[in-house]
C-alpha atoms as a PDB file:
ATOM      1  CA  UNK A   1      -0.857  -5.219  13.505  1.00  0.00           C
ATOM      2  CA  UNK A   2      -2.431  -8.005  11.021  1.00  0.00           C
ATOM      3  CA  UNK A   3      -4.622  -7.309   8.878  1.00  0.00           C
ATOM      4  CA  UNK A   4      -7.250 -10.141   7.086  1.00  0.00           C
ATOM      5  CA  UNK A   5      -5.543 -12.347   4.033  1.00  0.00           C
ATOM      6  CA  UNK A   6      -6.752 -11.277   0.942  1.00  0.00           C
ATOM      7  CA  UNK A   7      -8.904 -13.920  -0.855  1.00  0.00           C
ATOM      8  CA  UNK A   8      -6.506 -16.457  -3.126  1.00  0.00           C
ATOM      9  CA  UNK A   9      -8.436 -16.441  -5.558  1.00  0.00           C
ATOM     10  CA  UNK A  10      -7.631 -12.655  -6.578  1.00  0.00           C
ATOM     11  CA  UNK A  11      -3.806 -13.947  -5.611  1.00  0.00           C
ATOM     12  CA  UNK A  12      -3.354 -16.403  -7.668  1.00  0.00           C
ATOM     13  CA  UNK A  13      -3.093 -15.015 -11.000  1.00  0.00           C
ATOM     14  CA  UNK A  14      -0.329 -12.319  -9.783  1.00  0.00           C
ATOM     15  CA  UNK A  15       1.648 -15.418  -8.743  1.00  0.00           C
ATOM     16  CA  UNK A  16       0.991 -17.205 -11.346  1.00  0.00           C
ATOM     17  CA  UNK A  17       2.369 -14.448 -14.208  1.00  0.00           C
ATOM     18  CA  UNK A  18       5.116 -13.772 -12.197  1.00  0.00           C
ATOM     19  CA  UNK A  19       6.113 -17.525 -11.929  1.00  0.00           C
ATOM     20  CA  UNK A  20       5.829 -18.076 -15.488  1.00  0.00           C
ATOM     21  CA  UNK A  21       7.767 -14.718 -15.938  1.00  0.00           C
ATOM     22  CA  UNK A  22      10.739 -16.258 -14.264  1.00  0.00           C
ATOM     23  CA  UNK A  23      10.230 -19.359 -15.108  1.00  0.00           C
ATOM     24  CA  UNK A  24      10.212 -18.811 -18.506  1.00  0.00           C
ATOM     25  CA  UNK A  25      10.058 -21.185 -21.507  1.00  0.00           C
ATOM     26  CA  UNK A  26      11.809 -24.612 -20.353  1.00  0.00           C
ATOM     27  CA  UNK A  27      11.761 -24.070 -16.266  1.00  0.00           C
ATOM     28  CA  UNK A  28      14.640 -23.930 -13.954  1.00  0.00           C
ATOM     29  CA  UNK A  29      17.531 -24.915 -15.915  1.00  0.00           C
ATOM     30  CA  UNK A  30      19.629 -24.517 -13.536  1.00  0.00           C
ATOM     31  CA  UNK A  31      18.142 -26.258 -10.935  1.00  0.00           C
ATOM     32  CA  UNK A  32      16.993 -29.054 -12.626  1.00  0.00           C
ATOM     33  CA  UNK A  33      20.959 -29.601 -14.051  1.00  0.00           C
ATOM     34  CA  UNK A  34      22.467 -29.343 -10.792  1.00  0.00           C
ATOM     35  CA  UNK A  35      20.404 -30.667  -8.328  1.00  0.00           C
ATOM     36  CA  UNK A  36      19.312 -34.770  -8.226  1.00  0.00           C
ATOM     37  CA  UNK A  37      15.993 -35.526  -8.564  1.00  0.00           C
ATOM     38  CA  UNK A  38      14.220 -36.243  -5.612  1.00  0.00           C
ATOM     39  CA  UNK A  39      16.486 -34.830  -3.317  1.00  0.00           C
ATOM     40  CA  UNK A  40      14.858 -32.841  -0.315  1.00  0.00           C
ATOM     41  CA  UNK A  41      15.452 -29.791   1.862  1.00  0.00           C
ATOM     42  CA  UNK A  42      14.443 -27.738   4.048  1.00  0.00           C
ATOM     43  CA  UNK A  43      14.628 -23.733   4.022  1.00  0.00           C
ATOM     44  CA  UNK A  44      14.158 -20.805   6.023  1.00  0.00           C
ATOM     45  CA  UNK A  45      12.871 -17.417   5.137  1.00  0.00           C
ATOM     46  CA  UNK A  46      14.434 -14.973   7.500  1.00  0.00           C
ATOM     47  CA  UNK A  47      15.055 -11.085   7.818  1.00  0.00           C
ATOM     48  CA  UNK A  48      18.121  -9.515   7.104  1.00  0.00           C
ATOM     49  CA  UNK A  49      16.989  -6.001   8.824  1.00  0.00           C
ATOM     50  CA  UNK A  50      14.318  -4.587  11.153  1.00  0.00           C
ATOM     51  CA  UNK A  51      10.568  -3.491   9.567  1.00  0.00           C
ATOM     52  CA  UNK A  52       7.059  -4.942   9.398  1.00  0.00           C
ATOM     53  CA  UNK A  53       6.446  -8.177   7.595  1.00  0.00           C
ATOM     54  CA  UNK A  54       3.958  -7.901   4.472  1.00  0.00           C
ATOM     55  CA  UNK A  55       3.412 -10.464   1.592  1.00  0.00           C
ATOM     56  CA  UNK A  56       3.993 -13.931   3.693  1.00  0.00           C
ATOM     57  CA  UNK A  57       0.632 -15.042   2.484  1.00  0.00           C
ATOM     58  CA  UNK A  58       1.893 -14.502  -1.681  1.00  0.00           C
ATOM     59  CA  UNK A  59       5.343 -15.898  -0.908  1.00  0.00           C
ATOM     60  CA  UNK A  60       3.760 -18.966   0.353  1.00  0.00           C
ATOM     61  CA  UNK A  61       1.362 -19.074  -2.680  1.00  0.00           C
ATOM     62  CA  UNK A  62       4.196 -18.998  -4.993  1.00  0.00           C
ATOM     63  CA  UNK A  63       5.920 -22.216  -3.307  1.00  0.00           C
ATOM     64  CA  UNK A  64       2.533 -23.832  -2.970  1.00  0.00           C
ATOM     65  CA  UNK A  65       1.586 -23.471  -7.139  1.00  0.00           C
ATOM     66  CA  UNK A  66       5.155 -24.518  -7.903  1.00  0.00           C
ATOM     67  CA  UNK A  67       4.642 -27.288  -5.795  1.00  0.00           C
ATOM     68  CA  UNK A  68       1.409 -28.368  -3.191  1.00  0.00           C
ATOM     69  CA  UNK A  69       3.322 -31.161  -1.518  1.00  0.00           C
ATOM     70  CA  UNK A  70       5.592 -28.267   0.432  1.00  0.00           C
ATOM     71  CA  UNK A  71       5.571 -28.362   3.799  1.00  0.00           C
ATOM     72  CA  UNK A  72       5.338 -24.513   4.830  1.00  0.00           C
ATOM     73  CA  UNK A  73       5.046 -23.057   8.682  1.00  0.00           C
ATOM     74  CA  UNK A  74       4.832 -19.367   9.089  1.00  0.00           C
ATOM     75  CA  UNK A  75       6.684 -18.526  12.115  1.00  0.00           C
ATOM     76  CA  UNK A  76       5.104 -14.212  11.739  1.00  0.00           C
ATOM     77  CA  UNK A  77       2.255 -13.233  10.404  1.00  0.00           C
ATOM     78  CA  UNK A  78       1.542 -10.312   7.868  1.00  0.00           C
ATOM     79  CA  UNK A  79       1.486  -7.237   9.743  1.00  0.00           C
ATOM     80  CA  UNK A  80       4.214  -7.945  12.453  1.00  0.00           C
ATOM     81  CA  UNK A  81       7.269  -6.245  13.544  1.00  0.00           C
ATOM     82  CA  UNK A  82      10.733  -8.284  12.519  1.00  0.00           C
ATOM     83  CA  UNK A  83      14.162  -8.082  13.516  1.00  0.00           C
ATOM     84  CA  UNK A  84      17.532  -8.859  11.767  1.00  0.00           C
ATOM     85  CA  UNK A  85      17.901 -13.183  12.009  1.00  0.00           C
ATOM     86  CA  UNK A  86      13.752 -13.349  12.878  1.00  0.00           C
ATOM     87  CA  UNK A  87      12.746 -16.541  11.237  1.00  0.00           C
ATOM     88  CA  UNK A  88       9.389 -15.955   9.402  1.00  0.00           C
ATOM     89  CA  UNK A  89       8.736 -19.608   7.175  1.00  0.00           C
ATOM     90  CA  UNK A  90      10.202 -22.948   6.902  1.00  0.00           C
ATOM     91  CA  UNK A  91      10.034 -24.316   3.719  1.00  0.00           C
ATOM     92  CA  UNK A  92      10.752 -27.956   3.778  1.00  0.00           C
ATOM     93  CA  UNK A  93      10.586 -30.759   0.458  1.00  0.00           C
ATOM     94  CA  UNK A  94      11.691 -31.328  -2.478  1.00  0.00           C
ATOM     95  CA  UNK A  95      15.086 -28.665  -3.183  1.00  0.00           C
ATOM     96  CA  UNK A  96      14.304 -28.207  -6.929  1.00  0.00           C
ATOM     97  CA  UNK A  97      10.532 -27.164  -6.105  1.00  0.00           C
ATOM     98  CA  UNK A  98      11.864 -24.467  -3.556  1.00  0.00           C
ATOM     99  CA  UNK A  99      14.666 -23.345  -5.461  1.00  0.00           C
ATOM    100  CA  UNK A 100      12.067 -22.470  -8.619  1.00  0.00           C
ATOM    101  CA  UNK A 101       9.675 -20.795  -6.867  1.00  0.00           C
ATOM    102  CA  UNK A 102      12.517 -18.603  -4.330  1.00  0.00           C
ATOM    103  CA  UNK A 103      13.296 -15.475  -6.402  1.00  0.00           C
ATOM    104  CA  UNK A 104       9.270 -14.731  -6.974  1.00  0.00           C
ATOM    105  CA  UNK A 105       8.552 -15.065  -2.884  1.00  0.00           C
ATOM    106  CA  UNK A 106      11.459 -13.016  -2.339  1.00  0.00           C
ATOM    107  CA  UNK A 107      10.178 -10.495  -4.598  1.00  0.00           C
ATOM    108  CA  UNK A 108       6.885 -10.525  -3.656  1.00  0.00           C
ATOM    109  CA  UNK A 109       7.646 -10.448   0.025  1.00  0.00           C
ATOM    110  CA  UNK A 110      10.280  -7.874  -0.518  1.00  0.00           C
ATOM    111  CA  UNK A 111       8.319  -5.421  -1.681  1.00  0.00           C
ATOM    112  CA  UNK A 112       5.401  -5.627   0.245  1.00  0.00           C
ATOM    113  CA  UNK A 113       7.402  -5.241   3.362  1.00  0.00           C
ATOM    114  CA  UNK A 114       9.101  -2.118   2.613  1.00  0.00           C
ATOM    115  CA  UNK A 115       5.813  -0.251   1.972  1.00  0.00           C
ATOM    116  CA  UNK A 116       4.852  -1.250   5.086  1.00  0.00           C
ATOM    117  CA  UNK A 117       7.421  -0.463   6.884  1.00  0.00           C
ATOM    118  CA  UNK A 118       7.513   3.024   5.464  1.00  0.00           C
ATOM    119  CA  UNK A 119       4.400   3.151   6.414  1.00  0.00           C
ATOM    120  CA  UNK A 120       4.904   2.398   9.800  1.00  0.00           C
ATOM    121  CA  UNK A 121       7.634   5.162   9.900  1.00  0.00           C
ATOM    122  CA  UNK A 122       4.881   7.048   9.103  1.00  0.00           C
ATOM    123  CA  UNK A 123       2.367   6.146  11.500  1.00  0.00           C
ATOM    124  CA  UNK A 124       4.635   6.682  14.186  1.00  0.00           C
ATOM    125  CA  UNK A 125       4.944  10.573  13.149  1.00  0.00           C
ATOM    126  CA  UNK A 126       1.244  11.198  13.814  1.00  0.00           C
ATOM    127  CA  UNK A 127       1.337   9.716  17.329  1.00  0.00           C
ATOM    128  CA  UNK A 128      -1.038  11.295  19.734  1.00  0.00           C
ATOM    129  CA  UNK A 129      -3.153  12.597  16.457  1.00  0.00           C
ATOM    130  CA  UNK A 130      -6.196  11.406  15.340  1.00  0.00           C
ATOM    131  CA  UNK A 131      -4.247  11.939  11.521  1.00  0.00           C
ATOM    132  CA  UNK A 132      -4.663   8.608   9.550  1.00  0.00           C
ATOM    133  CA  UNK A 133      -1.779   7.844   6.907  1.00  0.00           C
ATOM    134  CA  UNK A 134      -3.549   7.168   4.126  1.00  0.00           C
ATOM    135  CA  UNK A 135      -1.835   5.670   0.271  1.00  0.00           C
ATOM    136  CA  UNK A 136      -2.706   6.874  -3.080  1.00  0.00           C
ATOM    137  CA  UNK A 137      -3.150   5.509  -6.659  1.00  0.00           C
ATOM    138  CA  UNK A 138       0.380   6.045  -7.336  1.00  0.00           C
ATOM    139  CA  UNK A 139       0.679   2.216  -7.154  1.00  0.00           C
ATOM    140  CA  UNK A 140       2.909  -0.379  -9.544  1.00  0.00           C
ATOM    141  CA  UNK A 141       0.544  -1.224 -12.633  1.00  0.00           C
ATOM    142  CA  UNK A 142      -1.283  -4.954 -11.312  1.00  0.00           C
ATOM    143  CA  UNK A 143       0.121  -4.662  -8.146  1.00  0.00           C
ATOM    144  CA  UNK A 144      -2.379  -1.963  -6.378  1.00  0.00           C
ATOM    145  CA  UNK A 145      -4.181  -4.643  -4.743  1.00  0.00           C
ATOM    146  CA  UNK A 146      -1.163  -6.154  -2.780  1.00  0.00           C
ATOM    147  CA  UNK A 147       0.644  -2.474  -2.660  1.00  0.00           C
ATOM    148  CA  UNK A 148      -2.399  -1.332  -0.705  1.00  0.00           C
ATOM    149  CA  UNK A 149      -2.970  -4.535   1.831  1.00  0.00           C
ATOM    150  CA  UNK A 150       0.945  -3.856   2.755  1.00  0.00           C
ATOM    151  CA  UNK A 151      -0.451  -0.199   3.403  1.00  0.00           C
ATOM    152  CA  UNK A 152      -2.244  -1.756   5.843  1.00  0.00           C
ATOM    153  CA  UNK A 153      -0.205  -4.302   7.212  1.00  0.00           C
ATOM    154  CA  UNK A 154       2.078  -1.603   8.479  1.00  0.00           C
ATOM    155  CA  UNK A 155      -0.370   0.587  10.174  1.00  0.00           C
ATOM    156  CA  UNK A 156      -1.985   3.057   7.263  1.00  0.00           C
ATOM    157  CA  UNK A 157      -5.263   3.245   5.353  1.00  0.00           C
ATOM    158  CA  UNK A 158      -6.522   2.793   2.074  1.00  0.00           C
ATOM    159  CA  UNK A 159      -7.167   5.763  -0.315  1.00  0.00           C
ATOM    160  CA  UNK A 160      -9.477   4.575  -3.590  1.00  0.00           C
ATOM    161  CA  UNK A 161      -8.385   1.483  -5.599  1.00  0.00           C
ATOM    162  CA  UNK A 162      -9.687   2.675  -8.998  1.00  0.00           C
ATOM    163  CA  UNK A 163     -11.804   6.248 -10.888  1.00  0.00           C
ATOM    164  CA  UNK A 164     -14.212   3.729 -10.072  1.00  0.00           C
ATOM    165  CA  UNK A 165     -14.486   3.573  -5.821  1.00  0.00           C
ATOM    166  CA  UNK A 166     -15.325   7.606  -5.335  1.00  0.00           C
ATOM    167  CA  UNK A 167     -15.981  11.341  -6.660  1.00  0.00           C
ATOM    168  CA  UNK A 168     -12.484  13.104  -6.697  1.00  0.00           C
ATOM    169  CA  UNK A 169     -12.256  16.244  -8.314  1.00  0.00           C
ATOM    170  CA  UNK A 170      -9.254  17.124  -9.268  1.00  0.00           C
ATOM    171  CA  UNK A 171      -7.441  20.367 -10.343  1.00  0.00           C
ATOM    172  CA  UNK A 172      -7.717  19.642 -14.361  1.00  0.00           C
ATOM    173  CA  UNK A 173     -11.584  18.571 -13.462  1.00  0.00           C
ATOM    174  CA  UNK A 174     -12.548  21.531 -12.303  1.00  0.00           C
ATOM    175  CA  UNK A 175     -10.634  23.547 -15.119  1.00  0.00           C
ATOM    176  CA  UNK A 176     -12.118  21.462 -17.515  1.00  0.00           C
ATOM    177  CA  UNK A 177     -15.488  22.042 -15.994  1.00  0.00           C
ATOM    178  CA  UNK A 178     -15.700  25.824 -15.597  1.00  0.00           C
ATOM    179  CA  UNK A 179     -14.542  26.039 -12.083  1.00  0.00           C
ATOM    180  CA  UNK A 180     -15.239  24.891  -8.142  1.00  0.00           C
ATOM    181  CA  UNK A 181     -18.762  25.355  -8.090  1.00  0.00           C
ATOM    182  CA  UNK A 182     -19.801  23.950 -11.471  1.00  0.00           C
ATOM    183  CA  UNK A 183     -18.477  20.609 -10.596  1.00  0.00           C
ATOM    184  CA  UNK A 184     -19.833  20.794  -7.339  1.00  0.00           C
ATOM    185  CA  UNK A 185     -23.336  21.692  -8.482  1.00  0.00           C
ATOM    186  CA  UNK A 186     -22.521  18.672 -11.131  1.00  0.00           C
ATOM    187  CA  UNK A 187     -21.877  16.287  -8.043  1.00  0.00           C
ATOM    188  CA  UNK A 188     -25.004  17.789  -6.197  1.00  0.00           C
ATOM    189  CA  UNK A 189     -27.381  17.098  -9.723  1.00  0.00           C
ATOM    190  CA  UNK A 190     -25.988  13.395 -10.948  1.00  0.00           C
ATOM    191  CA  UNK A 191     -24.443  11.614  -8.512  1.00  0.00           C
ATOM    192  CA  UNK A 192     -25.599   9.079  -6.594  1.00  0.00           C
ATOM    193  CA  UNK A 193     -26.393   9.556  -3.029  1.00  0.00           C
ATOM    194  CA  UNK A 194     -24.113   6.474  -2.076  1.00  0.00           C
ATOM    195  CA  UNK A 195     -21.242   8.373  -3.809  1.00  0.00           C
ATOM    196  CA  UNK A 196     -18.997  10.300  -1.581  1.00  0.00           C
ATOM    197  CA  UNK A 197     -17.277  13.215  -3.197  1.00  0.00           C
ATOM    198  CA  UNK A 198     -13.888  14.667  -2.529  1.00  0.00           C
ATOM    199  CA  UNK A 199     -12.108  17.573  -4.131  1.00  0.00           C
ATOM    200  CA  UNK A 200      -8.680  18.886  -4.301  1.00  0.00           C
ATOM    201  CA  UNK A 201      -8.188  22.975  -3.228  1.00  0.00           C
ATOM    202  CA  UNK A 202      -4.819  24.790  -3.217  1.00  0.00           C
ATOM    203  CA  UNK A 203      -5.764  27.703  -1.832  1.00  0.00           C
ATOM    204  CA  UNK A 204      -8.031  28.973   1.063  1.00  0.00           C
ATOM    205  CA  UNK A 205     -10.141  31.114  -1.121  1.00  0.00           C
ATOM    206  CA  UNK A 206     -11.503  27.803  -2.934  1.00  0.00           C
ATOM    207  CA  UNK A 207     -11.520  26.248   0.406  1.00  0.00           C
ATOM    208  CA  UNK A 208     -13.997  29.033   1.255  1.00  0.00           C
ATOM    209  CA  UNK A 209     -15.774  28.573  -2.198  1.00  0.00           C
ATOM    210  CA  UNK A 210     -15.884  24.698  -1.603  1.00  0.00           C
ATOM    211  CA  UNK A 211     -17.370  25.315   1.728  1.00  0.00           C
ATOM    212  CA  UNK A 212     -20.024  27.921   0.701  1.00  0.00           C
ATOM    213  CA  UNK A 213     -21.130  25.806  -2.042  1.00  0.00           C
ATOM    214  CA  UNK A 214     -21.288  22.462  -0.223  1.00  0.00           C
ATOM    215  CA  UNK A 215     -21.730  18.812  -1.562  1.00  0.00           C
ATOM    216  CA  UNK A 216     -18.190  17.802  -1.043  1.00  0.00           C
ATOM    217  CA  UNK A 217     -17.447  14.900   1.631  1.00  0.00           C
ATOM    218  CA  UNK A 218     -13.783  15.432   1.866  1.00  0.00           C
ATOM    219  CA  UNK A 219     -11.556  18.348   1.008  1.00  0.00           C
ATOM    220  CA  UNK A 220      -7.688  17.126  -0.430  1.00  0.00           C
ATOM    221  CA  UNK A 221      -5.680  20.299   0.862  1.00  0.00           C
ATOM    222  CA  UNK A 222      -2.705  19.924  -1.867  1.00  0.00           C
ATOM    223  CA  UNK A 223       0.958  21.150  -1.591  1.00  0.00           C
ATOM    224  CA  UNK A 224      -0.209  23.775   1.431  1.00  0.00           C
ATOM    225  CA  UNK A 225       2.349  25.105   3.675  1.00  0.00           C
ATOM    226  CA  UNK A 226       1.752  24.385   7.596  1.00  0.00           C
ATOM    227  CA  UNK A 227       0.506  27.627   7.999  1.00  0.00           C
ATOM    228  CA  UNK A 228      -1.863  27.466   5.705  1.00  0.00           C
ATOM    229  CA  UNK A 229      -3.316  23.966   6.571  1.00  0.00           C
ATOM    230  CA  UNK A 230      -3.818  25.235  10.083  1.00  0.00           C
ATOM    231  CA  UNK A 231      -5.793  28.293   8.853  1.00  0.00           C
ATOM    232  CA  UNK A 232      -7.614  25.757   7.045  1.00  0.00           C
ATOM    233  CA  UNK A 233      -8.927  23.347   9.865  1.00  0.00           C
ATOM    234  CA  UNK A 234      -9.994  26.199  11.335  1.00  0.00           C
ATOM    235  CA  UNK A 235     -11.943  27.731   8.478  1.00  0.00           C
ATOM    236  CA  UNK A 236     -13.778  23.645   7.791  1.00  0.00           C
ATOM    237  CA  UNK A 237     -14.218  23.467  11.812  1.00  0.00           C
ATOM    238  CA  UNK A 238     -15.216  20.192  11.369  1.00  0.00           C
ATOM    239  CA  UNK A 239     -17.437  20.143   8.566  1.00  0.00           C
ATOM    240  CA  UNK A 240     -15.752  18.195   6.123  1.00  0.00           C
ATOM    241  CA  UNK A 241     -12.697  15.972   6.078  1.00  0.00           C
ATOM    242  CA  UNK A 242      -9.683  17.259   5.541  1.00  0.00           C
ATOM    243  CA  UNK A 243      -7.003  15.839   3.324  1.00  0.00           C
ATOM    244  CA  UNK A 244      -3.498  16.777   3.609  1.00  0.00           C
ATOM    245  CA  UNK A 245      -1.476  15.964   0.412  1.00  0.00           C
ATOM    246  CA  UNK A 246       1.208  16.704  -1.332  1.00  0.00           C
ATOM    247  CA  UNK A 247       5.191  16.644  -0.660  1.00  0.00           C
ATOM    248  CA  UNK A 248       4.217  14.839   2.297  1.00  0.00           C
ATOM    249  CA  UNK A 249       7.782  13.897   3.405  1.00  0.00           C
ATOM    250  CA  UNK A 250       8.559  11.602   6.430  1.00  0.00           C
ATOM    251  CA  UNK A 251      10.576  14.253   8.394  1.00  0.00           C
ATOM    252  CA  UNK A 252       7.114  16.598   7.833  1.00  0.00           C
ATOM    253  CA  UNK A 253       4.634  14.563   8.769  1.00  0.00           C
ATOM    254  CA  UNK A 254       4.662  15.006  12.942  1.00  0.00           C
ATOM    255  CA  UNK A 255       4.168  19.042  12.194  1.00  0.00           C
ATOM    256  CA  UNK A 256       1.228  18.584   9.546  1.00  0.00           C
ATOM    257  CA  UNK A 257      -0.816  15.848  11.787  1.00  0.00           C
ATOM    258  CA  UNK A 258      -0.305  18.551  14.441  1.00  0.00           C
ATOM    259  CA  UNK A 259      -2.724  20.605  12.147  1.00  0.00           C
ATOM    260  CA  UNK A 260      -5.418  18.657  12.984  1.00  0.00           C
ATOM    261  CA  UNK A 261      -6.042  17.729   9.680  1.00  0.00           C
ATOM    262  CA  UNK A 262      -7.917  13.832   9.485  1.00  0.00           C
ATOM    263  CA  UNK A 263      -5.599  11.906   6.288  1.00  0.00           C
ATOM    264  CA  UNK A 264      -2.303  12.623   5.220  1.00  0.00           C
ATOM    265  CA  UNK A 265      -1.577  10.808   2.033  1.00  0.00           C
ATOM    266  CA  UNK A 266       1.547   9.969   0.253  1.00  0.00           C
ATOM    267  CA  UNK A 267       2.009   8.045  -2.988  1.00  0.00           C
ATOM    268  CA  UNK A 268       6.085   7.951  -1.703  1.00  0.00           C
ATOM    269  CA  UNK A 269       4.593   5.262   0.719  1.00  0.00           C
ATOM    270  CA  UNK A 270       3.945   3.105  -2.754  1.00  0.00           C
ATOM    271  CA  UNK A 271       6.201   4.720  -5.504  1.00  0.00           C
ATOM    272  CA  UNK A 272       9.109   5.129  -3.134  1.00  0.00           C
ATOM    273  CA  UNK A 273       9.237   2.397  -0.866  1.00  0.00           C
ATOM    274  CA  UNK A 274      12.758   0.475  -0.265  1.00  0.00           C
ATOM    275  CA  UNK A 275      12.211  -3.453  -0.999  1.00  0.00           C
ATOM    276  CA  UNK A 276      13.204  -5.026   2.806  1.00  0.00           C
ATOM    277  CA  UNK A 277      16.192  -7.300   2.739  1.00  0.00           C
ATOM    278  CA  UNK A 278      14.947 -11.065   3.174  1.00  0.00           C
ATOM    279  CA  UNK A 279      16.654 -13.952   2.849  1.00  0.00           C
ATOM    280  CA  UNK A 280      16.154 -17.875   1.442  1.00  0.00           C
ATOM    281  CA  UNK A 281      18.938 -19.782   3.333  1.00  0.00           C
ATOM    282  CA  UNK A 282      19.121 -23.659   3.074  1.00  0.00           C
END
């Protein structure tokens, strides 16, 4: 599954702190002690274990601003499933240049692959479902951006990127506001009618409140037994979205898309994500 390439412009200055984070005050000392200027290579970035490919298009950005004159051919794309030996870029030029910018693609790629191929673990748990895996905001501080395209990449959807994207009312919102139907009534007064409005129930009485009251979009059903989330898509019947969340662990997912519910989402597939074994070999 491949998914568009984010613009480079937005890229760029991710790869460009991280590069100077490694890169530190006075370069590659290393490499530029060790190896002879002007003396050329040519590497190959290949999988050490089976998953879905995410963050070729930032690895190649990092080679390209330590160096433009690389020669770089993806062999995958982002989005596609790899095996153990799969060769996925050839890096060819000058050795220093690669060297430098290695650890940073690595990193980068690394990353981005294993949350999507959790993801793609989970995907394949809500086959023959119309249940979307969906991410959350639990994402790495300046990362979000690239967290949530590797959603993507390995099969899932998008939750909101920022407070900014949607309504979601939350547990401590509606304390904080005097209960369900103040906020909702809040929602229904002052927001705009492009803003869709979710908010977060525990319990099948607010469900009921939530429904009675209306102007919510989407309901997040959080930490609800099976039980219960089947009592609840049959109390919404289809009038709002249902969100499961909450301890949504891999080995739980096929039961809770059986439900009927239409997201699960699961900051694990960002805050617990394995990096994926890649490899730079000369």
């Amino acid at each position: 599954m491949t998914q568009s390439r984010l613009p480079d412009l937005i890229l760029e200055p991710l790869v460009r702190a991280a590069l100077m984070e490694d890169l530190g005050t006075y370069g590659d000392i290393t490499t530029r002690t060790v190896i002879p200027a002007g003396t050329t290579y040519a590497a190959r970035l290949n999988a050490r274990e089976s998953g879905v490919i995410s963050g070729l298009q930032i690895a190649e950005m990092a080679f390209r601003l330590v160096d433009p004159t690389l020669g770089i051919t993806a062999q995958k794309a982002d989005g596609d499933a790899i095996a153990p030996g799969d060769l996925l870029m050839e890096i060819v030029g000058d050795a220093a240049s690669i060297l430098s910018a290695e650890r940073v693609a690595l990193n980068f790629a690394g990353r981005m692959s294993g949350i999507a191929t959790l993801t793609a673990a989970f995907v394949a748990e809500t086959k023959d479902t119309n249940t979307r895996i969906t991410c959350t905001r639990k994402t790495t501080p300046g990362l979000r951006l690239i967290e949530k395209q590797a959603v993507l990449h390995g099969g899932g959807f998008n939750h909101r990127f920022s407070l900014s994207d949607a309504i979601l009312i939350k547990d401590n919102h509606i304390a904080a506001a005097g209960g369900i139907r103040p906020v909702l009534q809040a929602v229904k007064a002052q927001a705009s009618h492009m803003t869709r409005c979710e908010i977060e129930v525990d319990r099948l009485d607010q469900l009921a409140e939530v429904l009675d009251e209306g102007g919510a979009d989407v309901v997040l059903l959080d930490n609800m037994d099976t039980q219960t989330l089947v009592k609840a898509v049959e109390m919404a019947a289809g009038h709002v979205v249902l969100e499961a969340s909450g301890n949504m662990r891999l080995e739980r997912i096929a039961e809770v898309a059986a439900t009927g519910v239409d997201y699960i989402s699961s900051g694990a597939l960002t805050h617990s994500a394995q990096t994926l074994d890649l490899g730079l070999d000369f």
